[in-house]
PDB file of N, CA and C in Angstrom:
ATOM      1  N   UNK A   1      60.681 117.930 100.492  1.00  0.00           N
ATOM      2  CA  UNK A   1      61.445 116.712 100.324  1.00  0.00           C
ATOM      3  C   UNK A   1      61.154 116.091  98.963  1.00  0.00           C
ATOM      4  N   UNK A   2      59.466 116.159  98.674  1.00  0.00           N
ATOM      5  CA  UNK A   2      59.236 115.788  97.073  1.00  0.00           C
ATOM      6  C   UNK A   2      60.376 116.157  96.331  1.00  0.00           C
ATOM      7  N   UNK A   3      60.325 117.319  96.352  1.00  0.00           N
ATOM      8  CA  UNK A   3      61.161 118.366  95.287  1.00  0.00           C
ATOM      9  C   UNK A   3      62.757 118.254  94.950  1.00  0.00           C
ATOM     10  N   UNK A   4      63.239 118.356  96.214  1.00  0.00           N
ATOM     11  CA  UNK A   4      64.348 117.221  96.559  1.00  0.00           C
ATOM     12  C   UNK A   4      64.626 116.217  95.725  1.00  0.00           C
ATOM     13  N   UNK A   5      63.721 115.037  95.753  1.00  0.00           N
ATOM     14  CA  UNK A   5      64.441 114.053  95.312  1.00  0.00           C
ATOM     15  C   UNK A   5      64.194 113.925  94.019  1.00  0.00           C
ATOM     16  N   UNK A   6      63.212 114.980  93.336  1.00  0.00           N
ATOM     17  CA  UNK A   6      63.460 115.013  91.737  1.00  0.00           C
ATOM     18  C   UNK A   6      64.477 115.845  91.111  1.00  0.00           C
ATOM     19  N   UNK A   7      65.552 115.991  91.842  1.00  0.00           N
ATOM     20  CA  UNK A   7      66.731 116.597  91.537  1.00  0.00           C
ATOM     21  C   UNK A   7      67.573 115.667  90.304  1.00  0.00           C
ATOM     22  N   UNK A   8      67.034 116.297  89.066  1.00  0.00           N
ATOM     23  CA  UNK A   8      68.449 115.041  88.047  1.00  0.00           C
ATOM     24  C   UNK A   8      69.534 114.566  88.922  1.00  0.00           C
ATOM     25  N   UNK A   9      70.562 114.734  88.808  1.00  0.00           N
ATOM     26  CA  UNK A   9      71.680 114.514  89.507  1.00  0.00           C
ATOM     27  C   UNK A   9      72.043 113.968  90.987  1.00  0.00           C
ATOM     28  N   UNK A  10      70.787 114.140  91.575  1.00  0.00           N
ATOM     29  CA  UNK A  10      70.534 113.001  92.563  1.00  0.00           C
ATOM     30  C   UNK A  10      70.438 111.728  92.101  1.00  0.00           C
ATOM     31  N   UNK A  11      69.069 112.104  90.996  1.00  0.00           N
ATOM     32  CA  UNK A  11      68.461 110.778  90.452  1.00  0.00           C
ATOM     33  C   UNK A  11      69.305 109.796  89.937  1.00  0.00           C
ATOM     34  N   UNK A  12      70.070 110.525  89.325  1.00  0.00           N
ATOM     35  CA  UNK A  12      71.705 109.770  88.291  1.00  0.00           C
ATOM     36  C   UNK A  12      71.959 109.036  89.055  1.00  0.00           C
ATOM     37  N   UNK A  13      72.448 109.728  90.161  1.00  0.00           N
ATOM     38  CA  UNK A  13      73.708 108.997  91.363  1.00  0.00           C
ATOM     39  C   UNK A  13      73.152 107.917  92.000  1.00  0.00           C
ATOM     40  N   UNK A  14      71.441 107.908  92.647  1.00  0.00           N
ATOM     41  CA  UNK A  14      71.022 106.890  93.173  1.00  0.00           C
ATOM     42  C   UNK A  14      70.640 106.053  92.691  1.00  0.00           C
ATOM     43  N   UNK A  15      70.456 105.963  91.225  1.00  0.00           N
ATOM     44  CA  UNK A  15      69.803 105.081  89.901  1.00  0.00           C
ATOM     45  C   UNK A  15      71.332 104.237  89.699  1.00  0.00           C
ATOM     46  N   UNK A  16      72.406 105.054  90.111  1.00  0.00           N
ATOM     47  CA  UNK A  16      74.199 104.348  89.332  1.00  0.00           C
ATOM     48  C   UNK A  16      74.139 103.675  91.039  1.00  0.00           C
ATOM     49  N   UNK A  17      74.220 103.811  92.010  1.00  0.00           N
ATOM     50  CA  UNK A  17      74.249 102.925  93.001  1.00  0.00           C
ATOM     51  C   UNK A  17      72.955 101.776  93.362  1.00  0.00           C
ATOM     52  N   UNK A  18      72.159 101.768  92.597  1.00  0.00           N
ATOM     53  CA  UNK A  18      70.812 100.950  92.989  1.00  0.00           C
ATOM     54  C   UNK A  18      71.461  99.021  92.840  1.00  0.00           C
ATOM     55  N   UNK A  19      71.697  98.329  93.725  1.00  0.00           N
ATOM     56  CA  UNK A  19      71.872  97.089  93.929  1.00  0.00           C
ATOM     57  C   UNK A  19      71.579  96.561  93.004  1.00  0.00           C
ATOM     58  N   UNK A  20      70.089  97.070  92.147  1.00  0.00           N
ATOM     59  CA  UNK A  20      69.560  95.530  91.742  1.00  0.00           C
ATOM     60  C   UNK A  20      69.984  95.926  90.077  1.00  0.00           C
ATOM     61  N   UNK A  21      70.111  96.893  89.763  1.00  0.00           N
ATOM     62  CA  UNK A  21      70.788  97.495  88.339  1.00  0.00           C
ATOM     63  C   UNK A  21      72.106  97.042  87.806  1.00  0.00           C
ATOM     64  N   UNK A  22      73.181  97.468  88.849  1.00  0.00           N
ATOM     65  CA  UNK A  22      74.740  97.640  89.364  1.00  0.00           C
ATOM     66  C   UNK A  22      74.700  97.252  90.464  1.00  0.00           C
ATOM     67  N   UNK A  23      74.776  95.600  90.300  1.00  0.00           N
ATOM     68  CA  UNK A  23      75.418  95.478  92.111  1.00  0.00           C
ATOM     69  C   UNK A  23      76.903  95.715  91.927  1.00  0.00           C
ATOM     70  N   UNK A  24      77.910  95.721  91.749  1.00  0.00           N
ATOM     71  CA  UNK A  24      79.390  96.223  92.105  1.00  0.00           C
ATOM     72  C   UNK A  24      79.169  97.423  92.316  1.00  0.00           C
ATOM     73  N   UNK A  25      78.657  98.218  92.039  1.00  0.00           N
ATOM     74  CA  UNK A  25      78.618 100.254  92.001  1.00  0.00           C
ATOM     75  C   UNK A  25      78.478 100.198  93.730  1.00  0.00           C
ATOM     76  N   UNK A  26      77.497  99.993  93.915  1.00  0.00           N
ATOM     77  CA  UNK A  26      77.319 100.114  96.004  1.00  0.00           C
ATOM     78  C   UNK A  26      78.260  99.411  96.615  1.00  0.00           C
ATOM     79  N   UNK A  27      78.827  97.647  95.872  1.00  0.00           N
ATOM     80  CA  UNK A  27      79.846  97.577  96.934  1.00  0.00           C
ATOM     81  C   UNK A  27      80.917  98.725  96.874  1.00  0.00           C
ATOM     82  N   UNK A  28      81.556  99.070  95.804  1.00  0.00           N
ATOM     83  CA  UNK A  28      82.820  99.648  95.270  1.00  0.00           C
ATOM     84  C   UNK A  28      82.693 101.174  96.257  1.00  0.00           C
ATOM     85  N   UNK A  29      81.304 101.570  96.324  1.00  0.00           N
ATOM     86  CA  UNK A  29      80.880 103.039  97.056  1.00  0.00           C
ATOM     87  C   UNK A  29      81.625 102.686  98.339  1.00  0.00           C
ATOM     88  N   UNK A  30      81.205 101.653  98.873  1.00  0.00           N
ATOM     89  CA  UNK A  30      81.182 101.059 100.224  1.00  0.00           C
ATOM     90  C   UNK A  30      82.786 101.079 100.754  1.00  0.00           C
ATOM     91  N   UNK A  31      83.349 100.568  99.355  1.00  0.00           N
ATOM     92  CA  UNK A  31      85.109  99.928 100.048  1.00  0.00           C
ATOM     93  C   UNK A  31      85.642 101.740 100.456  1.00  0.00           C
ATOM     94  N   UNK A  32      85.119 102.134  98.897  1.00  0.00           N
ATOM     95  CA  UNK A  32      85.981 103.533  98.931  1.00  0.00           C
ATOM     96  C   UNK A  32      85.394 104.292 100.769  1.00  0.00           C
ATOM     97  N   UNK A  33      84.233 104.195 101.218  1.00  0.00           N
ATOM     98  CA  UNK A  33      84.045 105.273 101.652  1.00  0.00           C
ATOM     99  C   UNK A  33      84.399 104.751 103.444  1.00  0.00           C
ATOM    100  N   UNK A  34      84.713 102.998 102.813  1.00  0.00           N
ATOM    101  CA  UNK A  34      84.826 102.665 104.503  1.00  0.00           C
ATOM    102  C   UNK A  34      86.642 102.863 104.803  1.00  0.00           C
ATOM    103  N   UNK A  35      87.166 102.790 103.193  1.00  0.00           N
ATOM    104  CA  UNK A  35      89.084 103.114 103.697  1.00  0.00           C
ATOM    105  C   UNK A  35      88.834 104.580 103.610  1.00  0.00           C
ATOM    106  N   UNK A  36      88.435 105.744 103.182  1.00  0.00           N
ATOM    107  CA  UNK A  36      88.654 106.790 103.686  1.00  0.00           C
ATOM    108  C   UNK A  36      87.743 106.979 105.264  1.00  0.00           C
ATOM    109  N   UNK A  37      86.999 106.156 105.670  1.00  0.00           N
ATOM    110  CA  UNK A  37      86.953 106.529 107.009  1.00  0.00           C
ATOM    111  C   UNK A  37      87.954 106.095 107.844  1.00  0.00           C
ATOM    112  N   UNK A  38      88.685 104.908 107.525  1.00  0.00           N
ATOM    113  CA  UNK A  38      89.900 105.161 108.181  1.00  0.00           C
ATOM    114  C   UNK A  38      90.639 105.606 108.506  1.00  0.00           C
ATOM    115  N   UNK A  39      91.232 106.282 107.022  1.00  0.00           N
ATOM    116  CA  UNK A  39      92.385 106.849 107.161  1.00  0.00           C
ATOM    117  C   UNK A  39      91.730 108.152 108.208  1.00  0.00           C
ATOM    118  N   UNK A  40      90.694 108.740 107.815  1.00  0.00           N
ATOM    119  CA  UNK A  40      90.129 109.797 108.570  1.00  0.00           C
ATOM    120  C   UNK A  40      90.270 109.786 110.197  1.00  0.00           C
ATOM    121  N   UNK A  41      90.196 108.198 110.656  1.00  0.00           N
ATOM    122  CA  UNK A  41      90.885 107.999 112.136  1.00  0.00           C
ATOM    123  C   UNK A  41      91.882 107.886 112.163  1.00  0.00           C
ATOM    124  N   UNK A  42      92.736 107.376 111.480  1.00  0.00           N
ATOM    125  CA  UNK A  42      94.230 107.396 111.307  1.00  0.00           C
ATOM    126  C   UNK A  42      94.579 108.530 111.715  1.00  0.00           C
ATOM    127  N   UNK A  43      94.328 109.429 110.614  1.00  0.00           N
ATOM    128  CA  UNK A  43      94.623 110.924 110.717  1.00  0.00           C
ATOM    129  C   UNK A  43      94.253 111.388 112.469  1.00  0.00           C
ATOM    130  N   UNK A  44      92.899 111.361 112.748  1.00  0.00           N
ATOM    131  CA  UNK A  44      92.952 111.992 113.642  1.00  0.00           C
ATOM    132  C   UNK A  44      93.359 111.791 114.903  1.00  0.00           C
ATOM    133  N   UNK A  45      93.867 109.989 114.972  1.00  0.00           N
ATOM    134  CA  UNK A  45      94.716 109.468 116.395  1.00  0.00           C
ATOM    135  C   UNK A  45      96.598 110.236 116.099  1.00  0.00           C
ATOM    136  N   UNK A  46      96.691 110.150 115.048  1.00  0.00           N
ATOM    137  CA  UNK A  46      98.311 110.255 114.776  1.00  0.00           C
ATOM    138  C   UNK A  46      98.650 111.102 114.053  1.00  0.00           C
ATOM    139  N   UNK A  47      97.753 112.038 113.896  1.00  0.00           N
ATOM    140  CA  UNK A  47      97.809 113.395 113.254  1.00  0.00           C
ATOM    141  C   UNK A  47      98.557 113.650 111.518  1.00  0.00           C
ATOM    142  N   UNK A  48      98.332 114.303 110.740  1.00  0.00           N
ATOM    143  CA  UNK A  48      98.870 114.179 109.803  1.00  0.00           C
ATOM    144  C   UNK A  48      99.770 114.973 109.461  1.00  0.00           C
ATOM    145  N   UNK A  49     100.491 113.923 108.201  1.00  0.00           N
ATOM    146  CA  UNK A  49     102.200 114.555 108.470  1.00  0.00           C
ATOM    147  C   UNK A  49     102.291 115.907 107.536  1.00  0.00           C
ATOM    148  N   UNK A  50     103.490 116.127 107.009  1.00  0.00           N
ATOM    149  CA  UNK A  50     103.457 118.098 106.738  1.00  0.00           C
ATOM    150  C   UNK A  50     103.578 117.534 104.867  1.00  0.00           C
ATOM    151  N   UNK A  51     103.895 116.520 104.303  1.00  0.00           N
ATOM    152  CA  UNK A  51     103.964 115.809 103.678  1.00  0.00           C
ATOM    153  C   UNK A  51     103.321 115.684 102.615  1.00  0.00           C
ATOM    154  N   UNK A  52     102.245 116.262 101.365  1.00  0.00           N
ATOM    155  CA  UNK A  52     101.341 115.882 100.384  1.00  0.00           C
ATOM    156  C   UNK A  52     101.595 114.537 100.398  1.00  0.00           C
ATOM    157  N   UNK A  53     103.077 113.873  99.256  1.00  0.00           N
ATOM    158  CA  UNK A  53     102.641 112.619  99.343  1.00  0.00           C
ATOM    159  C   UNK A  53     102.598 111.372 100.237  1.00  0.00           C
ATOM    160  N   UNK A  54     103.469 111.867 101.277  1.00  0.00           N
ATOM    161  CA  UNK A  54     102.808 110.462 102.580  1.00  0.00           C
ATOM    162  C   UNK A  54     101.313 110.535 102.392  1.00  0.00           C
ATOM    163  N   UNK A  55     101.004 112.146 102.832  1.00  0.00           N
ATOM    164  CA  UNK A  55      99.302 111.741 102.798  1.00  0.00           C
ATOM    165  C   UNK A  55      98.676 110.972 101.847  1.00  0.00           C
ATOM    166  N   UNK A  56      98.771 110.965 100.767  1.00  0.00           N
ATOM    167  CA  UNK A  56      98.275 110.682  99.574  1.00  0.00           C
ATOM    168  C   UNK A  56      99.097 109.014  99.576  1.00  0.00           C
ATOM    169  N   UNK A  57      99.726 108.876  99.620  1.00  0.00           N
ATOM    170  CA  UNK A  57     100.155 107.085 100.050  1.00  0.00           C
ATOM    171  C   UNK A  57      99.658 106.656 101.054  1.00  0.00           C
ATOM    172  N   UNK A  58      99.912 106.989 101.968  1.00  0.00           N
ATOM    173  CA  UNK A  58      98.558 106.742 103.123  1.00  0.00           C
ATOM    174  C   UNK A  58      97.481 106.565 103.042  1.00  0.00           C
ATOM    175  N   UNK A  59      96.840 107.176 101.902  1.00  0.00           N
ATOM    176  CA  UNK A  59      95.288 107.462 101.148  1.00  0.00           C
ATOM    177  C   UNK A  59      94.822 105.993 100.923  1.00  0.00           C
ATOM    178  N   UNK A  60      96.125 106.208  99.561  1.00  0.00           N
ATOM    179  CA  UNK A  60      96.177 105.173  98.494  1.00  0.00           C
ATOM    180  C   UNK A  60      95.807 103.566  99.038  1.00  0.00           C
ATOM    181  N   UNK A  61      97.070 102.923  99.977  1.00  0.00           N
ATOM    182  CA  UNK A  61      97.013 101.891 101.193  1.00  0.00           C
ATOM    183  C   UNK A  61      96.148 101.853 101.768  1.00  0.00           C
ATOM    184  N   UNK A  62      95.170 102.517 102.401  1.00  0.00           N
ATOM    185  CA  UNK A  62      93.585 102.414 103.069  1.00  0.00           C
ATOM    186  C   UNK A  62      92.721 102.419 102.042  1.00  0.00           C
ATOM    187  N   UNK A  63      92.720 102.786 101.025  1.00  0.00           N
ATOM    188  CA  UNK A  63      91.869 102.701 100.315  1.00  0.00           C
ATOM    189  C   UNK A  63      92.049 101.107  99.497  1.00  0.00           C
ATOM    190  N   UNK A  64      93.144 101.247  98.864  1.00  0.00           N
ATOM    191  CA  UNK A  64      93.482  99.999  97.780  1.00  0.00           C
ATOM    192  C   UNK A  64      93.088  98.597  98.680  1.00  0.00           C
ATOM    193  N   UNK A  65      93.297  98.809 100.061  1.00  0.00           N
ATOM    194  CA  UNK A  65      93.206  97.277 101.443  1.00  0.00           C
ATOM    195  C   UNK A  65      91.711  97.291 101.281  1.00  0.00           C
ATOM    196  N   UNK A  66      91.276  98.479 101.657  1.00  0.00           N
ATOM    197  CA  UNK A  66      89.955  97.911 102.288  1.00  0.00           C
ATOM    198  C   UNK A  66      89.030  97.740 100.924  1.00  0.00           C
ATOM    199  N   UNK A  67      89.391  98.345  99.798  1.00  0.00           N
ATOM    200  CA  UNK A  67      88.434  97.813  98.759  1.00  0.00           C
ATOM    201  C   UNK A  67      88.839  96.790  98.309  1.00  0.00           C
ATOM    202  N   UNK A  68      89.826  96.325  98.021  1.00  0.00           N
ATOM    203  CA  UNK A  68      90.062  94.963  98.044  1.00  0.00           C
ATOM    204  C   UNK A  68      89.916  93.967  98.787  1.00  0.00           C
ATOM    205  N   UNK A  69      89.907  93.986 100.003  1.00  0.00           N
ATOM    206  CA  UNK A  69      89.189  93.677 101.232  1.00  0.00           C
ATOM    207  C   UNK A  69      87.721  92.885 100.948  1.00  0.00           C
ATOM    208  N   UNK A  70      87.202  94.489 100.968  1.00  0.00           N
ATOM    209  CA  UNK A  70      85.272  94.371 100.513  1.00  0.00           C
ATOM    210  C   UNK A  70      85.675  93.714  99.328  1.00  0.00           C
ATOM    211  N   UNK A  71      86.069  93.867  98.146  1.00  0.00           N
ATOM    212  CA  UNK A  71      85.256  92.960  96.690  1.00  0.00           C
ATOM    213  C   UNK A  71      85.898  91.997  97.098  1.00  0.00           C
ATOM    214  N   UNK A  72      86.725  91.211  97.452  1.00  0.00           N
ATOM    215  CA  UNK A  72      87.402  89.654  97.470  1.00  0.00           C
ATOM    216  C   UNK A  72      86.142  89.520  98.614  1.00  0.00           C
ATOM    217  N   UNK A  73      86.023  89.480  99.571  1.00  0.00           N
ATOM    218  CA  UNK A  73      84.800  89.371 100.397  1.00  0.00           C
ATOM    219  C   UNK A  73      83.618  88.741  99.918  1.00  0.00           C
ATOM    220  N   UNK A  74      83.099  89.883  99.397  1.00  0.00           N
ATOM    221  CA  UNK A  74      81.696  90.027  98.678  1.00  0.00           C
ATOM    222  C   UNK A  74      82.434  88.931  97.515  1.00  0.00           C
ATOM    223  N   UNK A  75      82.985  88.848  96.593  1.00  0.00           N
ATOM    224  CA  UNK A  75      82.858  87.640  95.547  1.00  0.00           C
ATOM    225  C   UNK A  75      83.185  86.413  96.048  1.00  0.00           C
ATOM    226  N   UNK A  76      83.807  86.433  97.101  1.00  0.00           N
ATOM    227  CA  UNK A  76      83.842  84.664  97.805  1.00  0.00           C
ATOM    228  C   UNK A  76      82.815  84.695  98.143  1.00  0.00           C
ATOM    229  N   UNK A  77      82.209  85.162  99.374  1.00  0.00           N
ATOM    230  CA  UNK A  77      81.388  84.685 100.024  1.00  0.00           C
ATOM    231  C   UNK A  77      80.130  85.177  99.936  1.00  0.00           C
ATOM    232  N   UNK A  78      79.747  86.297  98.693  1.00  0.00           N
ATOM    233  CA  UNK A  78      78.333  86.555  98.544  1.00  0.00           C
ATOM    234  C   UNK A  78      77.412  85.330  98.637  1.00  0.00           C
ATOM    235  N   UNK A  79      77.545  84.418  97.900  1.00  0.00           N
ATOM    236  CA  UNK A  79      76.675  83.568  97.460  1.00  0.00           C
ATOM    237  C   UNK A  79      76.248  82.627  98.698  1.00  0.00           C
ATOM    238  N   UNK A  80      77.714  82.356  99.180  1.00  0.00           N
ATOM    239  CA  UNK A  80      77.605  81.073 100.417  1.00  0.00           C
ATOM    240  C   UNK A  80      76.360  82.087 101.617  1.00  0.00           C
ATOM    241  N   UNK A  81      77.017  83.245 102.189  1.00  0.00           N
ATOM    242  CA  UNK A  81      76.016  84.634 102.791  1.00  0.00           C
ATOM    243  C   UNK A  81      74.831  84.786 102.516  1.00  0.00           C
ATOM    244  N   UNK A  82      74.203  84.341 100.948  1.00  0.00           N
ATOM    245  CA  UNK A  82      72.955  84.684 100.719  1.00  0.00           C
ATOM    246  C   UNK A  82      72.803  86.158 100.317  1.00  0.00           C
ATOM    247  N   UNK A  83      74.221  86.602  99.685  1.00  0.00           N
ATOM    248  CA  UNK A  83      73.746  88.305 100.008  1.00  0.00           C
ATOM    249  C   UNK A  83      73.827  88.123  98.389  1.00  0.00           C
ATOM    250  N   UNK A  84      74.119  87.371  97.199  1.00  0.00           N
ATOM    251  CA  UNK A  84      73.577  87.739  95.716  1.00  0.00           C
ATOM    252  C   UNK A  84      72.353  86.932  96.192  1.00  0.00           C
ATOM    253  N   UNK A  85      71.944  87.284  94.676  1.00  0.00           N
ATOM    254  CA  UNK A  85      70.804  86.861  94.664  1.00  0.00           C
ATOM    255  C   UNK A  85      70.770  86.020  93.549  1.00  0.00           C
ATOM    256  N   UNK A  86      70.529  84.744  93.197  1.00  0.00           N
ATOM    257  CA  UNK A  86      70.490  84.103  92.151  1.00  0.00           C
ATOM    258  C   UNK A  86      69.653  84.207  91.557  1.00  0.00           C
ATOM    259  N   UNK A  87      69.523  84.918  89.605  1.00  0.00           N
ATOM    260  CA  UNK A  87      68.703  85.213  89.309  1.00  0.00           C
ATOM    261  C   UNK A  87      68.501  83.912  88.252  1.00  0.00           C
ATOM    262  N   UNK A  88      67.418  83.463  87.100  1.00  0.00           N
ATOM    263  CA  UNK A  88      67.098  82.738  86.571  1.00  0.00           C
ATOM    264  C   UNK A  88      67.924  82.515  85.175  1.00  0.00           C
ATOM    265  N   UNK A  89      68.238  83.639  85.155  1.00  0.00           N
ATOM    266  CA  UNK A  89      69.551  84.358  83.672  1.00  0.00           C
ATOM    267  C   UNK A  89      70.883  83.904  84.269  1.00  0.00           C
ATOM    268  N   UNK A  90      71.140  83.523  85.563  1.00  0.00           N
ATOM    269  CA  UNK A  90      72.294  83.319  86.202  1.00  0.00           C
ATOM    270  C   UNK A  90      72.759  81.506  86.019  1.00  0.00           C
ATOM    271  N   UNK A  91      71.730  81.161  85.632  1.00  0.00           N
ATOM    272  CA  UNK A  91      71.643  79.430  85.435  1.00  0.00           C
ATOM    273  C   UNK A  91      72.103  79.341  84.489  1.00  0.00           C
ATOM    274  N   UNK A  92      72.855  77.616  84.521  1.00  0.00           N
ATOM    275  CA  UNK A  92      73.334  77.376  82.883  1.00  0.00           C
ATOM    276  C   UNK A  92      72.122  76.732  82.262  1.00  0.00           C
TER     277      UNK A  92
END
């Protein structure tokens, strides 16, 4: 598992999602990966059509909602939530 996680390219990816570096990078991970789990139920209650681009508009609409969704979310109401963190550089 050591060995593992000194993988460059792990390291990249979890260093580009780390909260306290890039907080937008983890929400933005988050929107993308919670509208493709949708559509992924979508798909599998109502099956998918024979279609490339329905699919791919279909994509687009679960994805574009729910990340927009999450960041309007997270920028209203981080602060009121307690979920930023006010740092000392953040003061006027």
């Amino acid at each position: 598992l050591e060995r593992f996680a000194r993988v460059k390219w792990l390291h990249r990816i979890l260093d580009w999602l780390n909260p306290r570096r890039h907080e937008w990078n983890f929400i933005i991970a988050i929107a993308i990966g919670m509208g493709g789990l949708l559509m992924l139920v979508e798909a599998i209650n109502e099956g998918l059509s024979q279609n490339v681009s329905v699919i791919l508009l279909v994509l687009g609409v679960f994805l574009g909602i729910e990340a927009a969704a999450i960041l309007l979310g997270y920028y209203l109401l981080g602060g009121f939530l307690g979920i930023v963190r006010k740092d000392e550089k953040d003061k006027p």
